[in-house]
Protein backbone atom coordinates (compact mmCIF):
# COMPACT_ATOMS: atom_id res chain seq x y z
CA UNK A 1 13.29 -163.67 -146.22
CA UNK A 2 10.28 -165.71 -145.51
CA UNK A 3 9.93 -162.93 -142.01
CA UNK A 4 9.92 -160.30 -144.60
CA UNK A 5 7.53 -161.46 -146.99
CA UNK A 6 5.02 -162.16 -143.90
CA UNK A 7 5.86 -158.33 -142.80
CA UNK A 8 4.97 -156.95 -146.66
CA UNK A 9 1.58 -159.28 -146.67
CA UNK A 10 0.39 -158.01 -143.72
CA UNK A 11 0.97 -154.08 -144.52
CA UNK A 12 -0.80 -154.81 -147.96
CA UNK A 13 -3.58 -155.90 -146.23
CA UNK A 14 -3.70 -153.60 -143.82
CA UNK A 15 -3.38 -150.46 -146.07
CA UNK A 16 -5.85 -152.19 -148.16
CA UNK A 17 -8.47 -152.43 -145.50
CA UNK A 18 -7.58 -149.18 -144.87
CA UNK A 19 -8.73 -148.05 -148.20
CA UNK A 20 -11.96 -149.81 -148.13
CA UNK A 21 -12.43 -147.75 -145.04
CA UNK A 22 -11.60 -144.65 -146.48
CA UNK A 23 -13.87 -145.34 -149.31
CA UNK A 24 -16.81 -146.53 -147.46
CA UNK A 25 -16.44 -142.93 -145.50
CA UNK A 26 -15.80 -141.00 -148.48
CA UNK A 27 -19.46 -142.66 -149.38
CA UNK A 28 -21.25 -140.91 -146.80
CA UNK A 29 -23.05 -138.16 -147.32
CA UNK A 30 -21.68 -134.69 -145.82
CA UNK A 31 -23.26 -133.85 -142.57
CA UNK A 32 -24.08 -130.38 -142.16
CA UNK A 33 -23.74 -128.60 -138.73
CA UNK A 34 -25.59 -125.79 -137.33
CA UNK A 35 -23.77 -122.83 -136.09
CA UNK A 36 -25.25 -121.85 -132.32
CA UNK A 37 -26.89 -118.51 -132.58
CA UNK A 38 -25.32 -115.63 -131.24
CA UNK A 39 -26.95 -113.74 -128.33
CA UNK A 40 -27.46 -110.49 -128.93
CA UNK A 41 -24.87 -107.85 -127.59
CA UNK A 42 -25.12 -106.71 -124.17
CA UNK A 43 -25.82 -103.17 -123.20
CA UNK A 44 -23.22 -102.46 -119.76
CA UNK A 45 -21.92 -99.51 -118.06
CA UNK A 46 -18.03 -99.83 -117.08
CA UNK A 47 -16.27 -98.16 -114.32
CA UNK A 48 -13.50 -95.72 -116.26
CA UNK A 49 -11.46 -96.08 -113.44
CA UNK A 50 -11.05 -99.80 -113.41
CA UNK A 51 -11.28 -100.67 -117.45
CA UNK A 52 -8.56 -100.45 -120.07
CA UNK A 53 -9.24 -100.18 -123.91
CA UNK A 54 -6.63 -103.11 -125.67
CA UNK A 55 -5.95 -102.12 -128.90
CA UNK A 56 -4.79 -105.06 -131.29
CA UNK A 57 -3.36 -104.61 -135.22
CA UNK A 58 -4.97 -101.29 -136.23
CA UNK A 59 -2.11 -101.03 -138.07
CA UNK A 60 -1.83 -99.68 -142.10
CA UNK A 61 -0.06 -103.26 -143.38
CA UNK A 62 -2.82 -105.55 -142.05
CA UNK A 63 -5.79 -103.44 -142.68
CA UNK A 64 -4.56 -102.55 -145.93
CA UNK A 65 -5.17 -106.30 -146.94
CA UNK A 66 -8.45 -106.38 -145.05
CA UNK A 67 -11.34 -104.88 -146.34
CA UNK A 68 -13.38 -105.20 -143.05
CA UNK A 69 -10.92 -103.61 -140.95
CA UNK A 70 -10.94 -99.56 -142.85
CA UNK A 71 -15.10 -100.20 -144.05
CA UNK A 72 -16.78 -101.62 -141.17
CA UNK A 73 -14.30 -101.96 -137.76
CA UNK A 74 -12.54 -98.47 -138.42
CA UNK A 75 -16.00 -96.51 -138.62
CA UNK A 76 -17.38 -97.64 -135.33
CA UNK A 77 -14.13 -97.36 -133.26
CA UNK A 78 -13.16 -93.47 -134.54
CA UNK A 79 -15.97 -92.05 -132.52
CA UNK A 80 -15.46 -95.22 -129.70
CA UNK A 81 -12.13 -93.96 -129.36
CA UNK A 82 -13.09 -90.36 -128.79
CA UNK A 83 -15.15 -91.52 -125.88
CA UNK A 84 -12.53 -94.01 -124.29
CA UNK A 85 -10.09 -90.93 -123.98
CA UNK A 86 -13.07 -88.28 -122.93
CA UNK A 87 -13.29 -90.80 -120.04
CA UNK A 88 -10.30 -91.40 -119.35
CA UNK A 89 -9.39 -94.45 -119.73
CA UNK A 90 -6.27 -96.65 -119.74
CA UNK A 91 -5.32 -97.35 -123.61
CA UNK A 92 -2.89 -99.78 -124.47
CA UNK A 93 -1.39 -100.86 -127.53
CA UNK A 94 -0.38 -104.08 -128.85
CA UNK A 95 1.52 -104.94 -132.64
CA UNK A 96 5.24 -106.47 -133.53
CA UNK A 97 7.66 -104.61 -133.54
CA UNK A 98 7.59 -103.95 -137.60
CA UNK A 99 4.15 -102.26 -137.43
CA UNK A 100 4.77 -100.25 -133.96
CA UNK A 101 4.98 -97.06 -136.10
CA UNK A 102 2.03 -97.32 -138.51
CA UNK A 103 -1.29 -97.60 -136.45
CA UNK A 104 -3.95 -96.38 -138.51
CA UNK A 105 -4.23 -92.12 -137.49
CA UNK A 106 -7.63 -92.39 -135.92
CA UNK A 107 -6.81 -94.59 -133.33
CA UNK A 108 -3.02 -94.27 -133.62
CA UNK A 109 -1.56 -93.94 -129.46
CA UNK A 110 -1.27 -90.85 -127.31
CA UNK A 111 1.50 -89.83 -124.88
CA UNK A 112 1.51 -91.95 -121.80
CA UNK A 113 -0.80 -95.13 -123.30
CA UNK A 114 0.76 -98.76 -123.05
CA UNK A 115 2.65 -99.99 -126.24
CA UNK A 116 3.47 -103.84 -125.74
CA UNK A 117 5.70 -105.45 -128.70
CA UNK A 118 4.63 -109.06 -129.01
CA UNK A 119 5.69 -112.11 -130.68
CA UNK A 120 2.20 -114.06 -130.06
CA UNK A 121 -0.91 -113.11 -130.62
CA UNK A 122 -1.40 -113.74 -126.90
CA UNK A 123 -0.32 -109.76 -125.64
CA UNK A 124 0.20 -111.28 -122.15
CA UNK A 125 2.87 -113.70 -123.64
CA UNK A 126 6.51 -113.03 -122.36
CA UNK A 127 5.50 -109.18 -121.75
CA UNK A 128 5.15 -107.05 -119.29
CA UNK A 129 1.41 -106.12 -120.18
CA UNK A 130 -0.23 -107.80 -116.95
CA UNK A 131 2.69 -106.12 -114.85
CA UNK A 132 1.54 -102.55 -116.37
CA UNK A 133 -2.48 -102.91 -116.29
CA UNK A 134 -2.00 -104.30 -112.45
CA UNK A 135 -0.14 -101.24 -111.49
CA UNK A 136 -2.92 -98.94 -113.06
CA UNK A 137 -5.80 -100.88 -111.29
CA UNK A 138 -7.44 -102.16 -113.93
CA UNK A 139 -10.15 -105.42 -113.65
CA UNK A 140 -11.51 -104.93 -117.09
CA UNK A 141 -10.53 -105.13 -120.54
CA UNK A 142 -12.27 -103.80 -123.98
CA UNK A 143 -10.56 -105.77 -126.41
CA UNK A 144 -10.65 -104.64 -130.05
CA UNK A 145 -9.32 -104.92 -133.27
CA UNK A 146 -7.75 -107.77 -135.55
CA UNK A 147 -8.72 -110.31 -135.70
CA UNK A 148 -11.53 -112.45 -133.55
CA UNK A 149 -10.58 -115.31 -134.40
CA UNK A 150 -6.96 -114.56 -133.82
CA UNK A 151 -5.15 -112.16 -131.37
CA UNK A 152 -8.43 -111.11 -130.01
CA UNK A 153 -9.37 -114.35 -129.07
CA UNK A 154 -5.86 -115.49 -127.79
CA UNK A 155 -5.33 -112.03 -125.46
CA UNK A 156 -8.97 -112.49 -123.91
CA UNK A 157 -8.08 -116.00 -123.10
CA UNK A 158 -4.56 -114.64 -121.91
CA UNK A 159 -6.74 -112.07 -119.79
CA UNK A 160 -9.03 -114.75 -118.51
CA UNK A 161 -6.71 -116.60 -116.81
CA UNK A 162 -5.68 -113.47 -115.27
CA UNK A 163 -9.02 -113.00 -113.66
CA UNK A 164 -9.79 -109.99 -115.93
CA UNK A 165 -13.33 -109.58 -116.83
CA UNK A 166 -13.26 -109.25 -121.02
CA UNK A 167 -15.44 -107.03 -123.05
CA UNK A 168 -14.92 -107.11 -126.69
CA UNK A 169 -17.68 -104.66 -129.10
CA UNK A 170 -18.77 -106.93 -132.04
CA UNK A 171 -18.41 -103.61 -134.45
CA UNK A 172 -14.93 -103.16 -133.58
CA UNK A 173 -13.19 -106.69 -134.49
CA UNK A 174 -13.90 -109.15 -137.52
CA UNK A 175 -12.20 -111.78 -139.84
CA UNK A 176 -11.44 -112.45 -143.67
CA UNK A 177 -14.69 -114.48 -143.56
CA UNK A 178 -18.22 -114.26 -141.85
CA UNK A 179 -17.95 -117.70 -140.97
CA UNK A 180 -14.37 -116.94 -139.58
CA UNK A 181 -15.74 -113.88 -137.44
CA UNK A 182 -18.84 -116.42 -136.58
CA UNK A 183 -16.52 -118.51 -135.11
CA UNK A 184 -14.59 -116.38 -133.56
CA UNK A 185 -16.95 -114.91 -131.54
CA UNK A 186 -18.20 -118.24 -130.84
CA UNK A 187 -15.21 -119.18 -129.36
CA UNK A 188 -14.44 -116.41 -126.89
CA UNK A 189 -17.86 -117.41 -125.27
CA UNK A 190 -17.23 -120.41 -124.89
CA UNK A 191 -13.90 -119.99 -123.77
CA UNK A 192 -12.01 -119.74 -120.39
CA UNK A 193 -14.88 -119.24 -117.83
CA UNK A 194 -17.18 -119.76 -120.41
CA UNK A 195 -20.62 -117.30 -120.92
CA UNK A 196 -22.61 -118.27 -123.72
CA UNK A 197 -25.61 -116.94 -122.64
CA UNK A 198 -23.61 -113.62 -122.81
CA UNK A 199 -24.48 -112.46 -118.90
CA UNK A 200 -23.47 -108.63 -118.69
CA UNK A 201 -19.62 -108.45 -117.05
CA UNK A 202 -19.69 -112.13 -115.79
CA UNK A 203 -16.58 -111.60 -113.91
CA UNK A 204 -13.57 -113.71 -115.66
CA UNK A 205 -15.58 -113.96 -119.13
CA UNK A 206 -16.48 -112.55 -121.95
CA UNK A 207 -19.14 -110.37 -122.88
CA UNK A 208 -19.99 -109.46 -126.31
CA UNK A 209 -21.31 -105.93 -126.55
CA UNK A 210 -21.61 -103.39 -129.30
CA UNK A 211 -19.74 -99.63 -129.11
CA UNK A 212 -23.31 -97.90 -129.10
CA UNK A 213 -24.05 -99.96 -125.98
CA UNK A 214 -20.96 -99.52 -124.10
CA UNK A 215 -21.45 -96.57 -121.23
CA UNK A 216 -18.53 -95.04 -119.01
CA UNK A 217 -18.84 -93.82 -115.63
């Protein structure tokens, strides 16, 4: 008894010392941190031969729910799309299984383009997506779509690792928030084989660019 008494003082006292501590922090002012700025996007020409378009969630039950996706993303990749299949690139496609059949129309896939059912936001997770692009050729990879602070950032890490060289158009991907899409963009530059200066096609990075600044030849 006398043990057990000892055993109940001593976690008093240490989960009151605990609260002081809490209460001391809880007494300190907030400290405010300031987001890095973001470089500006990079203008780059990419070989059509060598670069695939990844396509991620432009599907009708996720961009239903998110404004950004139909008023600002959807706008700028229509007319990016119509140039990614003038030049022939490869397209692939990546959803769950439950949303293979509603991509939104204007991007929705064509005969012959990669569709890769996933069960992690990671593309390259348990599926055969590396195994197809490898076969085609291809060193690069536009990512777009939702979200960047999601599957966009988890399949250009996935890519990364792969030694793919990532290019993801700020106009074409977002998130709920502007401090989530911030972030997000934050952290595929400073992920992997990190570029935050944003160096045009650093091989095994990411580059931020912008669809008006994205050339094909």
């Amino acid at each position: 008894m006398t043990r057990l008494r000892t055993v109940l003082l001593i976690s008093a006292t240490l989960l009151a010392l605990c609260g002081v501590v809490a209460q001391a922090q809880s007494n300190k002012p907030m400290q405010t941190l300031q987001m890095p700025a973001m470089p500006d996007p990079a203008r780059i020409t990419l070989n059509s031969k060598t670069t695939a378009l990844m396509v991620l969630d432009y599907v009708e039950d996720i961009c239903a729910t998110q404004p950004k996706c139909k008023s600002q993303m959807l706008p700028a990749m229509t007319p990016f799309m119509e140039r990614v299949r003038k030049a022939g690139l490869v397209v692939a496609y990546g959803t769950r299984a439950q949303n293979m059949a509603h991509w939104l129309k204007e991007v929705a896939p064509a005969e012959g383009d990669i569709k890769i059912v996933n069960t992690a936001q990671d593309r390259f997770y348990n599926t055969d997506l590396e195994k197809l692009l490898k076969a085609k050729g291809i060193t690069t990879m536009i990512m777009v779509g939702w979200k960047i602070s999601g599957s966009v950032t988890y399949t250009s890490v996935g890519a990364m690792i792969r030694d793919y060289t990532v290019v993801i158009p700020v106009d074409t991907t977002a998130a709920a928030t502007d401090y989530e899409t911030d972030i997000g963009f934050y952290n595929v530059l400073n992920s992997g084989n990190a570029n935050l200066a944003n160096e045009p096609l650093k091989p095994k990075s990411v580059t931020l660019s912008r669809t008006d600044l994205i050339a094909f030849q």
